[in-house]
C-alpha atoms as a PDB file:
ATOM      1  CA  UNK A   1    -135.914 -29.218 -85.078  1.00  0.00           C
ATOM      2  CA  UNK A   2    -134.485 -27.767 -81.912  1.00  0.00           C
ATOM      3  CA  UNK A   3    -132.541 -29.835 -79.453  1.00  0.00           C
ATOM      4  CA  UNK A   4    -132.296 -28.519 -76.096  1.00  0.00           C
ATOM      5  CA  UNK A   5    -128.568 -29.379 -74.932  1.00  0.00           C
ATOM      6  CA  UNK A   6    -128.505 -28.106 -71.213  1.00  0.00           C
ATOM      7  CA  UNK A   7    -125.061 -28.171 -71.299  1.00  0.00           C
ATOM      8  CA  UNK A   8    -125.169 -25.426 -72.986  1.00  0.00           C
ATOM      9  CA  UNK A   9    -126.208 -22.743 -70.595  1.00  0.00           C
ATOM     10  CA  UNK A  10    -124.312 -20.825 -68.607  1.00  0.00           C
ATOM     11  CA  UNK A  11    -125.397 -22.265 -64.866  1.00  0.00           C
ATOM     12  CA  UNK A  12    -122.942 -19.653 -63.660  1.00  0.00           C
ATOM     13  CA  UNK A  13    -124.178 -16.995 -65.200  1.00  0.00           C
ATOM     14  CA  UNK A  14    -128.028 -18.002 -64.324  1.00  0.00           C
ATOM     15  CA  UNK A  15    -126.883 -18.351 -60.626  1.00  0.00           C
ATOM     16  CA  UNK A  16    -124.983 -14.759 -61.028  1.00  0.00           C
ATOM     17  CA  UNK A  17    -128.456 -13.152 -61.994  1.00  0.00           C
ATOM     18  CA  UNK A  18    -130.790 -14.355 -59.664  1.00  0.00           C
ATOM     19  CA  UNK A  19    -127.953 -13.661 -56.695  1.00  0.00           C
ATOM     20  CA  UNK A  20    -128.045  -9.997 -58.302  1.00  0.00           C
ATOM     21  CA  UNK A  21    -131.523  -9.571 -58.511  1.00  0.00           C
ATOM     22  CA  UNK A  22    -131.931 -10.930 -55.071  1.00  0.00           C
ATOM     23  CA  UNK A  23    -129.482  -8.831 -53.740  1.00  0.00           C
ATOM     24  CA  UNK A  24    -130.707  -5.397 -55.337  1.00  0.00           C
ATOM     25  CA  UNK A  25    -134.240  -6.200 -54.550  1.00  0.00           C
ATOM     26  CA  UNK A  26    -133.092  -6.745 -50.837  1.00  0.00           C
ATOM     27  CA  UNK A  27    -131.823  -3.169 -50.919  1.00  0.00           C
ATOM     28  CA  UNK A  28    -134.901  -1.488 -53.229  1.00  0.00           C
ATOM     29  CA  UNK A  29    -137.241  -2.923 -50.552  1.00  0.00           C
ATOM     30  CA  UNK A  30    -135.205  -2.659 -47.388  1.00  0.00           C
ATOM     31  CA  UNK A  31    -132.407   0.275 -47.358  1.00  0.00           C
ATOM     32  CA  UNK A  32    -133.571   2.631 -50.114  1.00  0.00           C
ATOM     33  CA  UNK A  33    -137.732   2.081 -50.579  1.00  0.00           C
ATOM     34  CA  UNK A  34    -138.756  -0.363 -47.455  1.00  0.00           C
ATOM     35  CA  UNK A  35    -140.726   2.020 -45.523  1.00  0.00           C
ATOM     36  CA  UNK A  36    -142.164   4.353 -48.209  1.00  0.00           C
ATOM     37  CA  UNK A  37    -143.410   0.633 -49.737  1.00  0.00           C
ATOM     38  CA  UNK A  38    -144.883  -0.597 -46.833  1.00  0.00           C
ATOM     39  CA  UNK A  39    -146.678   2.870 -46.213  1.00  0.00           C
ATOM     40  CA  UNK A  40    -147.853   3.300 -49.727  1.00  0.00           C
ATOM     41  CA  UNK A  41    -149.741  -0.148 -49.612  1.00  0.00           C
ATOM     42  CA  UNK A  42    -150.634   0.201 -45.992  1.00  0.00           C
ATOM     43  CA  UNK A  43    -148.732  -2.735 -44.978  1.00  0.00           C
ATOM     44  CA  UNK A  44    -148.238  -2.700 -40.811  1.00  0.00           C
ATOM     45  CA  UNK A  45    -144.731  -4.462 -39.520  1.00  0.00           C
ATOM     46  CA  UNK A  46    -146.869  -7.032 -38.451  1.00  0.00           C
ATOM     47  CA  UNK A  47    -148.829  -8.202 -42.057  1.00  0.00           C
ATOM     48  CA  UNK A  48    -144.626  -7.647 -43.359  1.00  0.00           C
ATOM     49  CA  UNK A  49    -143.807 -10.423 -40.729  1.00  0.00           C
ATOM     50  CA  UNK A  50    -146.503 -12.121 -41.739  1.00  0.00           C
ATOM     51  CA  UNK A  51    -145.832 -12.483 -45.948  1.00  0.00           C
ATOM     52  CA  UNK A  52    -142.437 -12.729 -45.000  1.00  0.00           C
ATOM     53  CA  UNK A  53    -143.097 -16.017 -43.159  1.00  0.00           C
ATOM     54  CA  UNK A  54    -145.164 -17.426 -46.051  1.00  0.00           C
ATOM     55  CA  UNK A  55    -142.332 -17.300 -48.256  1.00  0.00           C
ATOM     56  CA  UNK A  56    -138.974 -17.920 -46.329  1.00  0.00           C
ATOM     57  CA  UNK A  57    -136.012 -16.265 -48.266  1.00  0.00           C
ATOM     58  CA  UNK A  58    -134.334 -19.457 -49.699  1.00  0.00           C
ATOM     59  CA  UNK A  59    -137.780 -20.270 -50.990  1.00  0.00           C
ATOM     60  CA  UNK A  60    -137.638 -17.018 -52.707  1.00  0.00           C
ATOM     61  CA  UNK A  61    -134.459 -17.418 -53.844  1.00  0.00           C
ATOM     62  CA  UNK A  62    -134.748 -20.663 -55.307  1.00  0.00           C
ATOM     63  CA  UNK A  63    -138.119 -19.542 -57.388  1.00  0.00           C
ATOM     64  CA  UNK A  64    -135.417 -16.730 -58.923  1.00  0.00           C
ATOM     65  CA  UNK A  65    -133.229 -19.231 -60.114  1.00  0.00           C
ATOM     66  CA  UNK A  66    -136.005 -21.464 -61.902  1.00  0.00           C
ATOM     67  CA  UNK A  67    -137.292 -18.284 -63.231  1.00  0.00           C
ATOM     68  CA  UNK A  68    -133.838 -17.417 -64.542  1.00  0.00           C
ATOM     69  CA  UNK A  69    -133.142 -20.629 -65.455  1.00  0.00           C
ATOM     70  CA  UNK A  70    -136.807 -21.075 -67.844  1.00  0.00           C
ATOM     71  CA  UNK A  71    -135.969 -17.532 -69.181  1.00  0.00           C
ATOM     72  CA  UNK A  72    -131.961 -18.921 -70.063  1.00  0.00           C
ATOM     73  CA  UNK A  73    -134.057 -21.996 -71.733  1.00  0.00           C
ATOM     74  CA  UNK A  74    -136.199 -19.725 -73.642  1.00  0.00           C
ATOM     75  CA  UNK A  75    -133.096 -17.010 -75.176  1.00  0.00           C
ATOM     76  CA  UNK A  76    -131.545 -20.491 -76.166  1.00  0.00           C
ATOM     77  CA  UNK A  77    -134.328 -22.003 -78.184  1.00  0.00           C
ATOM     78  CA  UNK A  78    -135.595 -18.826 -79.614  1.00  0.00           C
ATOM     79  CA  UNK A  79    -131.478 -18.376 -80.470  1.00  0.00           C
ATOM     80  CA  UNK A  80    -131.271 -21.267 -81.974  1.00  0.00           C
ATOM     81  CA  UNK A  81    -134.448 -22.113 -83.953  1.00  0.00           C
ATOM     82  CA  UNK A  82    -134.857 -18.643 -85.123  1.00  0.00           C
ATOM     83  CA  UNK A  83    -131.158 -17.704 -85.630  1.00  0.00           C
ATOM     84  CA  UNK A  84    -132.113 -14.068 -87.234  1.00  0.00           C
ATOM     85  CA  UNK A  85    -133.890 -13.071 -84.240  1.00  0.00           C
ATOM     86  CA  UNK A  86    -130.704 -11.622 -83.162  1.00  0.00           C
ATOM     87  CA  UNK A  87    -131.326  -8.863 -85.833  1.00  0.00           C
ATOM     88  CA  UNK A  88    -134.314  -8.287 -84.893  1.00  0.00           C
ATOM     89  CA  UNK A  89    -133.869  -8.132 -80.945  1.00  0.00           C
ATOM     90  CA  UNK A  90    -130.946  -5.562 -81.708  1.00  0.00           C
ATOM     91  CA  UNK A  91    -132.595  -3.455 -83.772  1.00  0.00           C
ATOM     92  CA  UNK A  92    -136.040  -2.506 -80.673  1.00  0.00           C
END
């Protein structure tokens, strides 16, 4: 039977990924792809205003952590309870 010991994960680490996937979707969808996105989906400045007000960036940031953090809880049990799925994760 598993036992989930929180102490085990790596907070740092979990913190470290959603700051770096925040950050490089900031620059996919600002610097490199911004306008070509909004263009392709026929998005005016105004309606980008708009859903960005809906969802405030620490919002947005927070929901990456708690989606790193359930994804950290999942490696962990799947880890531990099924210790050979190493092999099998390294072998895809």
């Amino acid at each position: 039977m598993h036992h989930l010991y929180l102490t085990r994960l790596n907070y740092l680490a979990v913190a470290a990924a959603a700051l770096a996937a925040f950050f490089i979707g900031a620059v996919w969808y600002t610097v490199l792809f911004g306008k070509l996105w909004a263009a392709k989906h026929g998005y005016s400045p105004e309606q980008l205003q708009q859903m960005q007000s809906k969802r405030p960036m620490p919002v947005f940031f927070a929901e990456l952590i708690f989606c790193y953090f359930i994804a950290a809880v999942g490696i962990d049990i799947l880890l531990v309870d099924f210790p050979n799925v190493e092999l099998v994760l390294c072998h895809i």
